[in-house]
PDB file of N, CA and C in Angstrom:
ATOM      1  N   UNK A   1       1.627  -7.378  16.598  1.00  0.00           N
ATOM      2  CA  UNK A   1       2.992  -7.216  16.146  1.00  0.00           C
ATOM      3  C   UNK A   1       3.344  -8.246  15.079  1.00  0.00           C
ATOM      4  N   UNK A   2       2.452  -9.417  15.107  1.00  0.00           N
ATOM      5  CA  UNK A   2       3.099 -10.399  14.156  1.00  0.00           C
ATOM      6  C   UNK A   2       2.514 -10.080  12.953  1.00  0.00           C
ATOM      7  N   UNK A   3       1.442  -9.190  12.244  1.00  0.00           N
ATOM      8  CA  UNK A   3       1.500  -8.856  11.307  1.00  0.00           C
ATOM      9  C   UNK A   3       2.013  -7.241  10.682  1.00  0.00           C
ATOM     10  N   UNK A   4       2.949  -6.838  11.266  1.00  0.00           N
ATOM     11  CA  UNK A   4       4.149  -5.816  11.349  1.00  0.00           C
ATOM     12  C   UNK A   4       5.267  -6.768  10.723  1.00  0.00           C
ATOM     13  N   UNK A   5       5.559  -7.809  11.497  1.00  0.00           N
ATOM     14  CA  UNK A   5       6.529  -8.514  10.911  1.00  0.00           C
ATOM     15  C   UNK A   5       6.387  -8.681   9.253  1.00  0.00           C
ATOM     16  N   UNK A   6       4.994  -9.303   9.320  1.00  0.00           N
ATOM     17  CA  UNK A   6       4.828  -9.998   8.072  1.00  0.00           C
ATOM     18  C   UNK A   6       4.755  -8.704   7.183  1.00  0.00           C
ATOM     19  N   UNK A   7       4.716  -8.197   7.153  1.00  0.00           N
ATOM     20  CA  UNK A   7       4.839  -6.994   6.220  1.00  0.00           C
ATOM     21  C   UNK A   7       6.379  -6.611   6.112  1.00  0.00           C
ATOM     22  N   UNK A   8       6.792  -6.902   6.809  1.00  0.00           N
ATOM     23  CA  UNK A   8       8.457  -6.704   6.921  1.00  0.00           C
ATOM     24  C   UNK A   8       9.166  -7.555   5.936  1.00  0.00           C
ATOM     25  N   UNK A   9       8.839  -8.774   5.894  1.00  0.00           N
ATOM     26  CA  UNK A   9       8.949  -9.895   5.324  1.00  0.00           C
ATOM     27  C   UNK A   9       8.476  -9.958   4.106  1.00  0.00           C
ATOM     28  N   UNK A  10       7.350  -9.712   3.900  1.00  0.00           N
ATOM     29  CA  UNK A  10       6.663  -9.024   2.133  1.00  0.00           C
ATOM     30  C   UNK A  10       7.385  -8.459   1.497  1.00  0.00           C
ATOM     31  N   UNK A  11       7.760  -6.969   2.137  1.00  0.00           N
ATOM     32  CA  UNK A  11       8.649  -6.252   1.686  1.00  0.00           C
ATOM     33  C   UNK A  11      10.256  -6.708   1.195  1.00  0.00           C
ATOM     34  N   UNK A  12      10.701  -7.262   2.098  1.00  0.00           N
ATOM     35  CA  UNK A  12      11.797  -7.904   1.883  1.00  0.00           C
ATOM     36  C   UNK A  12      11.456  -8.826   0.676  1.00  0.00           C
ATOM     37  N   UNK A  13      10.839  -9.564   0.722  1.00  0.00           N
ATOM     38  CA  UNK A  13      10.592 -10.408  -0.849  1.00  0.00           C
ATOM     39  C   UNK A  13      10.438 -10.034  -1.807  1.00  0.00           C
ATOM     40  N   UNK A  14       9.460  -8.696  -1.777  1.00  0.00           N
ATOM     41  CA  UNK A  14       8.876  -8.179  -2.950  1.00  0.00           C
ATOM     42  C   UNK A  14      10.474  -7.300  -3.816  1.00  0.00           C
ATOM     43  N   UNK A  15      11.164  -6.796  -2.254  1.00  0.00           N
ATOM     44  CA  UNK A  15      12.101  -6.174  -3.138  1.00  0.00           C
ATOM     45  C   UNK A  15      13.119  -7.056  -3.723  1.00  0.00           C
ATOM     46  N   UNK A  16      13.110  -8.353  -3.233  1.00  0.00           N
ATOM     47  CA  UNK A  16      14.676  -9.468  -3.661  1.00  0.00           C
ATOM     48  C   UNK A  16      14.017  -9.674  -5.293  1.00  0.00           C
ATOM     49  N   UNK A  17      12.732 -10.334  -5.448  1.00  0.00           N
ATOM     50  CA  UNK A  17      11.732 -10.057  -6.429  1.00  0.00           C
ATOM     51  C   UNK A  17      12.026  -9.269  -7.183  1.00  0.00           C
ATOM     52  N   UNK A  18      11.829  -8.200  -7.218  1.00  0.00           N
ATOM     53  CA  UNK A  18      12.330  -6.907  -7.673  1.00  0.00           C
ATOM     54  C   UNK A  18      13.405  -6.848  -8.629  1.00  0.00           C
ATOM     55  N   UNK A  19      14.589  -6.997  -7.240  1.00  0.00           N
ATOM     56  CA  UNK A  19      16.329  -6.992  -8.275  1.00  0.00           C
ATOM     57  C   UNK A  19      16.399  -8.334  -9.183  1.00  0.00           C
ATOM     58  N   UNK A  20      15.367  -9.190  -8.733  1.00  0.00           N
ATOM     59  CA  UNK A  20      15.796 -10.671  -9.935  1.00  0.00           C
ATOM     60  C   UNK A  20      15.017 -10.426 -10.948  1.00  0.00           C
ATOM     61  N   UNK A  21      13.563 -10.101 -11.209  1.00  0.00           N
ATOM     62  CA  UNK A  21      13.316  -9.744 -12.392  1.00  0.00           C
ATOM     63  C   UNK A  21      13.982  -8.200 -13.074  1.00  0.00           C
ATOM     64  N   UNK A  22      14.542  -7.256 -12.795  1.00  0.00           N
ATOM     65  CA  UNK A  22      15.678  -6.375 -13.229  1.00  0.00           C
ATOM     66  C   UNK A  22      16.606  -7.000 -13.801  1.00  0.00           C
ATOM     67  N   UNK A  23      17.356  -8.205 -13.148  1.00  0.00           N
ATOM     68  CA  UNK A  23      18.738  -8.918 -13.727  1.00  0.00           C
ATOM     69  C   UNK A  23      18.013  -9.262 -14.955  1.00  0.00           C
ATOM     70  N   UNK A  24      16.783  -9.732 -15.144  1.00  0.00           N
ATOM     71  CA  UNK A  24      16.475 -10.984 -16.217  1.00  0.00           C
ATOM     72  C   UNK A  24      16.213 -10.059 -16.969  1.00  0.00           C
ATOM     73  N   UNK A  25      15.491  -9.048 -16.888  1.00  0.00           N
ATOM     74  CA  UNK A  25      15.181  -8.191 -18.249  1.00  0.00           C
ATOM     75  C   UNK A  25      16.369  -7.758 -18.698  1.00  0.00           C
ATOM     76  N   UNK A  26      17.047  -7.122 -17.622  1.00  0.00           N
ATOM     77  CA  UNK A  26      18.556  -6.627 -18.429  1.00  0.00           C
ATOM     78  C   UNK A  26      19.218  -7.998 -19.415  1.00  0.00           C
ATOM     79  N   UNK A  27      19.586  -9.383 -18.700  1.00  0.00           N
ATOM     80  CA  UNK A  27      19.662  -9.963 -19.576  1.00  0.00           C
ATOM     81  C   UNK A  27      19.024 -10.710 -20.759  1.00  0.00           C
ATOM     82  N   UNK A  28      17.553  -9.889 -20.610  1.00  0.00           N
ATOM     83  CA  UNK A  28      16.726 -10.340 -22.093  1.00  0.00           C
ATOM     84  C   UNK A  28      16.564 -11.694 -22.044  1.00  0.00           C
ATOM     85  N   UNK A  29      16.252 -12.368 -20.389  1.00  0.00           N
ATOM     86  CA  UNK A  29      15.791 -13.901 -20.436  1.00  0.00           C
ATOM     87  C   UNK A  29      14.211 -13.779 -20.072  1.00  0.00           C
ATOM     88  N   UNK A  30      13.272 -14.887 -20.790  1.00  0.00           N
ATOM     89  CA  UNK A  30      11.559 -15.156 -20.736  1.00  0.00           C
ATOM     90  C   UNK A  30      10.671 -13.761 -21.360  1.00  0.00           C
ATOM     91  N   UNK A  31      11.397 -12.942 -21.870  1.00  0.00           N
ATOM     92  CA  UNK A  31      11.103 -11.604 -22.690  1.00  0.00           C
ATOM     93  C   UNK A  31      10.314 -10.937 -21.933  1.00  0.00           C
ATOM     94  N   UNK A  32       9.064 -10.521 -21.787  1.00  0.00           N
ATOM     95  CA  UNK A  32       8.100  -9.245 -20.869  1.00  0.00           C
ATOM     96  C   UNK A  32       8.124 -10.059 -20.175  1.00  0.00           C
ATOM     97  N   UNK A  33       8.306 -11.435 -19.223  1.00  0.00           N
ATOM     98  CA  UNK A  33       7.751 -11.045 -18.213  1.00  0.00           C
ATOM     99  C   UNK A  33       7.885 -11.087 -17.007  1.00  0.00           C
ATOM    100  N   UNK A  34       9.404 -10.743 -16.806  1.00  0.00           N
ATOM    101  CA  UNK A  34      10.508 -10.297 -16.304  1.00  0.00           C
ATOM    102  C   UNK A  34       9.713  -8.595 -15.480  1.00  0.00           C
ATOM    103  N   UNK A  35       9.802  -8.054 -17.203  1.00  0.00           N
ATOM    104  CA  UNK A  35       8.836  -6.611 -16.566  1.00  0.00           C
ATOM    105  C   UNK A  35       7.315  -6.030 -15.641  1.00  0.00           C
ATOM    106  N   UNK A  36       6.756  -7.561 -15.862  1.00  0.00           N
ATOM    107  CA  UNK A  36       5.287  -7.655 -15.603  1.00  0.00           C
ATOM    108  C   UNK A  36       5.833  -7.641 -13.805  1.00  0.00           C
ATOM    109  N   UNK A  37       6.369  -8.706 -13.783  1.00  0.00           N
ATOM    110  CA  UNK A  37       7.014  -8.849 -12.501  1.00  0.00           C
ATOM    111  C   UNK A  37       7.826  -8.000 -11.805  1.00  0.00           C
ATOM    112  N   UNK A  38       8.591  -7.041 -12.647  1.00  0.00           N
ATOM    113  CA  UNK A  38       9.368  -5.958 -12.222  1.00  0.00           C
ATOM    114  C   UNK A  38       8.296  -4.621 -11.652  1.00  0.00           C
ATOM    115  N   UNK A  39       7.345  -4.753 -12.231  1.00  0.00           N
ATOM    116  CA  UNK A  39       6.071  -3.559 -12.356  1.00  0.00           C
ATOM    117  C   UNK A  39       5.118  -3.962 -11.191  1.00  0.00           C
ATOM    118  N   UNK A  40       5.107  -5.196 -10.712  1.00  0.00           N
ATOM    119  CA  UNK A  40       4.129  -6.003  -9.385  1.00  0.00           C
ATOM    120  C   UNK A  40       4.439  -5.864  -8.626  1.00  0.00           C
ATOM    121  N   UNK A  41       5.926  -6.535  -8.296  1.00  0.00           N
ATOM    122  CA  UNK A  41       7.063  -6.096  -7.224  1.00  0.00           C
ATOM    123  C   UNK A  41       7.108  -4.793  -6.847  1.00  0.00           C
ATOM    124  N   UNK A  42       7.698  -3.873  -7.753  1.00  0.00           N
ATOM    125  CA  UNK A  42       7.712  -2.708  -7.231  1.00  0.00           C
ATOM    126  C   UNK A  42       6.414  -1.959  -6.459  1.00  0.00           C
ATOM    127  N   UNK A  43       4.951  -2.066  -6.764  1.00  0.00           N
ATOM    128  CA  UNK A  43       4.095  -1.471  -5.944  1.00  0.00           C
ATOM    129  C   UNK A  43       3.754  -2.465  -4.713  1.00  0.00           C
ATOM    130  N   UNK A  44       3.601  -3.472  -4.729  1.00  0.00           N
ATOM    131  CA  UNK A  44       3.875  -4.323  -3.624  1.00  0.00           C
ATOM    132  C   UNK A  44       4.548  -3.832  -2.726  1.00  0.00           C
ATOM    133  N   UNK A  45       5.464  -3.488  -3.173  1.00  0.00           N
ATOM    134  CA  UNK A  45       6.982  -3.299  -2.200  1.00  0.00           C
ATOM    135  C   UNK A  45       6.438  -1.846  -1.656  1.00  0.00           C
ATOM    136  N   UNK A  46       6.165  -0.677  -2.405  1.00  0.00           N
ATOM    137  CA  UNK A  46       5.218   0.710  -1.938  1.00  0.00           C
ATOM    138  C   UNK A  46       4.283   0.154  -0.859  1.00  0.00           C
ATOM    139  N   UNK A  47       3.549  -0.757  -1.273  1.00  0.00           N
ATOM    140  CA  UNK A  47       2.509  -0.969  -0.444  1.00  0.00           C
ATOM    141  C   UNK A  47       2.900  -1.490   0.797  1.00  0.00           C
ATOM    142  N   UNK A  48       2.867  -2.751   1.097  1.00  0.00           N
ATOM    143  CA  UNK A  48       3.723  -3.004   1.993  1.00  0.00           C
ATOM    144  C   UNK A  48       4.635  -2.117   2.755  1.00  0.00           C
ATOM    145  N   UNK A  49       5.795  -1.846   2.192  1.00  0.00           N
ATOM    146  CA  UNK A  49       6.482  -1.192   2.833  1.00  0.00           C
ATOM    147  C   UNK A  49       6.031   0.533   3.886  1.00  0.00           C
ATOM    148  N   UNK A  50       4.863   0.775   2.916  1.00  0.00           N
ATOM    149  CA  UNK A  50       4.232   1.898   3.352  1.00  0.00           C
ATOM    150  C   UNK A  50       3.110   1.690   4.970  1.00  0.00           C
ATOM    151  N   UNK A  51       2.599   0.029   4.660  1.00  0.00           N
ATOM    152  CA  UNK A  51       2.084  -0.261   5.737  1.00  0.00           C
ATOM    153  C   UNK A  51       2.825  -0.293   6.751  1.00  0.00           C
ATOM    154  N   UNK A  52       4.221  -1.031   6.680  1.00  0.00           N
ATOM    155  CA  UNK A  52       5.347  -1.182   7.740  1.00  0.00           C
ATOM    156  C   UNK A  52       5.851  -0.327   8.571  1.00  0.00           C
ATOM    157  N   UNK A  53       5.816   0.951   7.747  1.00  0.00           N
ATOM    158  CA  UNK A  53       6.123   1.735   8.261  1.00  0.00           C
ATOM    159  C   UNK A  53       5.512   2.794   9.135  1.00  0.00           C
ATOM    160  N   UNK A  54       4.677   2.929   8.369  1.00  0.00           N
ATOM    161  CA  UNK A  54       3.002   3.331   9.296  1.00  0.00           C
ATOM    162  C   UNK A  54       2.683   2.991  10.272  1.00  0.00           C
ATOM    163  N   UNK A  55       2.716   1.884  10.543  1.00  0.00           N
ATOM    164  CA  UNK A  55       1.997   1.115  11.512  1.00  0.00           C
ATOM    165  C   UNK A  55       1.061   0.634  11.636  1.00  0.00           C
ATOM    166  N   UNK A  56       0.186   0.707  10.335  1.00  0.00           N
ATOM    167  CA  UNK A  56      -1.205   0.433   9.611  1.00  0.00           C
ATOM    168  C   UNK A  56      -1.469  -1.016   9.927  1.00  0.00           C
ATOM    169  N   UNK A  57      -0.091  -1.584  10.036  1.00  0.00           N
ATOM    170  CA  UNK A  57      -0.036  -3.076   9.566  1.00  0.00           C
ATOM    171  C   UNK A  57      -0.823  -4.421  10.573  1.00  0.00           C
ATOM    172  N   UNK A  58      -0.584  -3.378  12.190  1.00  0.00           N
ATOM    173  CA  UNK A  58      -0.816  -4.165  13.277  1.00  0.00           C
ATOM    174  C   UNK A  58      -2.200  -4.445  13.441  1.00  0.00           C
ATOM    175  N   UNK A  59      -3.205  -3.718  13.012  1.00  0.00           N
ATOM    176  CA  UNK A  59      -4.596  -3.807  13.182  1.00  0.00           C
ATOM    177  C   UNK A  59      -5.250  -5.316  12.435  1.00  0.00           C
ATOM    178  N   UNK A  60      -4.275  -5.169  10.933  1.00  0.00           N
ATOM    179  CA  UNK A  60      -4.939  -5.946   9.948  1.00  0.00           C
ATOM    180  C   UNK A  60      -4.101  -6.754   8.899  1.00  0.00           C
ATOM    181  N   UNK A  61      -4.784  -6.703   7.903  1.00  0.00           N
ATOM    182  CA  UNK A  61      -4.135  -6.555   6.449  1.00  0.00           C
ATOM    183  C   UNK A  61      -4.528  -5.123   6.024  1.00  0.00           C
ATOM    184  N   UNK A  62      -4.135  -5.378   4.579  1.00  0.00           N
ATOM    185  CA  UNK A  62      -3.857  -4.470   3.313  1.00  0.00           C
ATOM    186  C   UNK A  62      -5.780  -3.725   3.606  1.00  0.00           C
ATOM    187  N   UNK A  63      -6.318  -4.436   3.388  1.00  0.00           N
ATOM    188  CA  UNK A  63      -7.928  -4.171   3.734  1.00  0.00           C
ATOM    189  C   UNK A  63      -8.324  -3.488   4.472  1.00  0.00           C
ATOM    190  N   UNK A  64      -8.366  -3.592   5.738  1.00  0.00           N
ATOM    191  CA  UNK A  64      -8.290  -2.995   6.951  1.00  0.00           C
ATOM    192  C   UNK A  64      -7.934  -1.572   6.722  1.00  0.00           C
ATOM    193  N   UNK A  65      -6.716  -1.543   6.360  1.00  0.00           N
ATOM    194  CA  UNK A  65      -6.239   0.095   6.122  1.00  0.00           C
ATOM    195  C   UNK A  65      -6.512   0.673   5.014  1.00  0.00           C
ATOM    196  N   UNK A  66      -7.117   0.145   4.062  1.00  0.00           N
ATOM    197  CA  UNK A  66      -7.909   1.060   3.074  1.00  0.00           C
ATOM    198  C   UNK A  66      -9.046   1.179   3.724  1.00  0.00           C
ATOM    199  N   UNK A  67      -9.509   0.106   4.971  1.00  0.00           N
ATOM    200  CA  UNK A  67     -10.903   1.066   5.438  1.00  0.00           C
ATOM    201  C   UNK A  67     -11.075   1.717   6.076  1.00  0.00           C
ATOM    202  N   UNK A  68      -9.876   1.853   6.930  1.00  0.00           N
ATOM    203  CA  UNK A  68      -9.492   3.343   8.326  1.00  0.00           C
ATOM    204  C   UNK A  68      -9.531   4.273   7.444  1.00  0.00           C
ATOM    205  N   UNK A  69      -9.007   3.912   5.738  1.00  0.00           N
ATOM    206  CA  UNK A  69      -8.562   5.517   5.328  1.00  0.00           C
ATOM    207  C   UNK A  69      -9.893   5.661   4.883  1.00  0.00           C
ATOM    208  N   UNK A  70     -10.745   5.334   4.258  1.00  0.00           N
ATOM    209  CA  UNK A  70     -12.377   5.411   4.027  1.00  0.00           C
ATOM    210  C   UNK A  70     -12.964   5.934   5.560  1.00  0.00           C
ATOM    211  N   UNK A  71     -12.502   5.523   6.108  1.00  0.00           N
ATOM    212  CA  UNK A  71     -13.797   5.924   7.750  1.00  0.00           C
ATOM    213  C   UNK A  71     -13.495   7.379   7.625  1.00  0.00           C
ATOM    214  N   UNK A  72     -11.820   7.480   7.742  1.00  0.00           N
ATOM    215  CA  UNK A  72     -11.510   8.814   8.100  1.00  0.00           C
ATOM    216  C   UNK A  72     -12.033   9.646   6.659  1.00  0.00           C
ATOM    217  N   UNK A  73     -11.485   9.742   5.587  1.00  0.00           N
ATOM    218  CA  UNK A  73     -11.943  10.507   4.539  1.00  0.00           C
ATOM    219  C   UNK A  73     -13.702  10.334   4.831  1.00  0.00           C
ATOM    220  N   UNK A  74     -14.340   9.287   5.097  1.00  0.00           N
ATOM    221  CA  UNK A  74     -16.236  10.146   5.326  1.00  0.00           C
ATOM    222  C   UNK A  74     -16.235  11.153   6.358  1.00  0.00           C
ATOM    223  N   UNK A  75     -15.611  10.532   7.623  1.00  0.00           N
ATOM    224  CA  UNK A  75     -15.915  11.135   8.598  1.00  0.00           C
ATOM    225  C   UNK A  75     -15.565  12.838   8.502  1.00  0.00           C
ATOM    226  N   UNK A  76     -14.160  13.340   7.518  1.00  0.00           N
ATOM    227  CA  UNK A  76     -14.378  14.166   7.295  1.00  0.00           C
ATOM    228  C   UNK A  76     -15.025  15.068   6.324  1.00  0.00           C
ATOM    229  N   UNK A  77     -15.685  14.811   5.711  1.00  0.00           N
ATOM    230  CA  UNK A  77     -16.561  14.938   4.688  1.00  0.00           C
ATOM    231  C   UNK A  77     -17.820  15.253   5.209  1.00  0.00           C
ATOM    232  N   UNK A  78     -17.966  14.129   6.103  1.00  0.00           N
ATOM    233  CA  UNK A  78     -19.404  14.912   6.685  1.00  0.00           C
ATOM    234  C   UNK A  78     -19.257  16.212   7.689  1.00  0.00           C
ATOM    235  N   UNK A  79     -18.522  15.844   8.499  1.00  0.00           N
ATOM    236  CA  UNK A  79     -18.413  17.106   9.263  1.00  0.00           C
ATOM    237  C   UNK A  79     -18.271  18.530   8.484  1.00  0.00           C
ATOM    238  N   UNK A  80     -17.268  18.226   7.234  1.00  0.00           N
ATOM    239  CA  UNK A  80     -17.112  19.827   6.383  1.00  0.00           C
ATOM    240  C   UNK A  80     -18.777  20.062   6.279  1.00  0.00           C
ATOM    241  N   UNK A  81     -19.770  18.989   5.139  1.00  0.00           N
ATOM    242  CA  UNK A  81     -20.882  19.397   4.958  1.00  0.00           C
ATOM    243  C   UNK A  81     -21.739  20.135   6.323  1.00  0.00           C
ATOM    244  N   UNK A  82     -21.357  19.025   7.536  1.00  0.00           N
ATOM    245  CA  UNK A  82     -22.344  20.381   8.704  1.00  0.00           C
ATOM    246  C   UNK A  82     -21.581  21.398   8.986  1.00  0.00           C
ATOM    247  N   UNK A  83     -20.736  22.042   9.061  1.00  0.00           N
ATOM    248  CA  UNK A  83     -20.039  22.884   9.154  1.00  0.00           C
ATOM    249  C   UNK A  83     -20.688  24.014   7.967  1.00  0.00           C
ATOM    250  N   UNK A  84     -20.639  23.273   6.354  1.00  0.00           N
ATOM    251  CA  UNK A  84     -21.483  24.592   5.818  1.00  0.00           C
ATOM    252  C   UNK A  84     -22.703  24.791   5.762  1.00  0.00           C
ATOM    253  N   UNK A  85     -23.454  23.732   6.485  1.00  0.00           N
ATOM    254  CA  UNK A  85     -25.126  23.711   6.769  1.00  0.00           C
ATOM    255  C   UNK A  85     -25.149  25.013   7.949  1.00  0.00           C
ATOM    256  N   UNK A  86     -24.534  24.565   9.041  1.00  0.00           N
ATOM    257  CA  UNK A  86     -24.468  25.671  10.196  1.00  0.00           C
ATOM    258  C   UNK A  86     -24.471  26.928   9.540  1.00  0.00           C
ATOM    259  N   UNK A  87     -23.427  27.518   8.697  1.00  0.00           N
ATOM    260  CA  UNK A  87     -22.935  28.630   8.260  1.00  0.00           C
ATOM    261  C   UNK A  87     -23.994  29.427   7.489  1.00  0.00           C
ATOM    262  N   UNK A  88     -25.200  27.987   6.781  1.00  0.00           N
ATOM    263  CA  UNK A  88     -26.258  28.537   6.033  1.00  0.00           C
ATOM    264  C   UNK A  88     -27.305  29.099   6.497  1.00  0.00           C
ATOM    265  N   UNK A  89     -27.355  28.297   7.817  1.00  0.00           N
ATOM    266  CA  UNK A  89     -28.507  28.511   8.904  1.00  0.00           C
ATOM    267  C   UNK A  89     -28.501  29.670   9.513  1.00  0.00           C
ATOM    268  N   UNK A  90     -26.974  30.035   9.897  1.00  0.00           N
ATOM    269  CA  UNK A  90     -26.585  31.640  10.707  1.00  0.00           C
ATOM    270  C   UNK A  90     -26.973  32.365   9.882  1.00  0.00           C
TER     271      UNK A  90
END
């Protein structure tokens, strides 16, 4: 559960993050890179927030759940391939 939180907490930063580099570009202070930061924040904040919500978050990090989604995308992949091996064999 405590890294549920922390993803909670990411999120929350990434988005405060977010609205302060928005203010600064709107007011045209440190020029791009305001936007660089506006453009980081925002998928951060996807990411994160997408783990949070998921529930992805409790197992791991960010890592972890790109490799559940790898296990699962082989695991089904192989099974389609025996599935049309069988079909070739009948």
């Amino acid at each position: 559960m405590k890294s549920r939180s922390n993803h909670k907490k990411a999120t929350i930063g990434y988005i405060i993050g977010f609205v302060i580099s928005l203010a600064l570009f709107k007011l045209d202070v440190l020029g791009m890179l305001p936007a660089l930061f506006m453009v980081l924040s925002f998928f951060m904040t996807l990411i994160h927030g997408w783990l949070y919500l998921s529930g992805q978050g409790e197992k791991g990090d960010i890592y972890d759940a790109v490799l559940d989604a790898n296990r699962t995308k082989s695991k089904a992949l192989v099974s389609g391939m025996d599935m049309k091996d069988e079909s070739k064999s009948s």
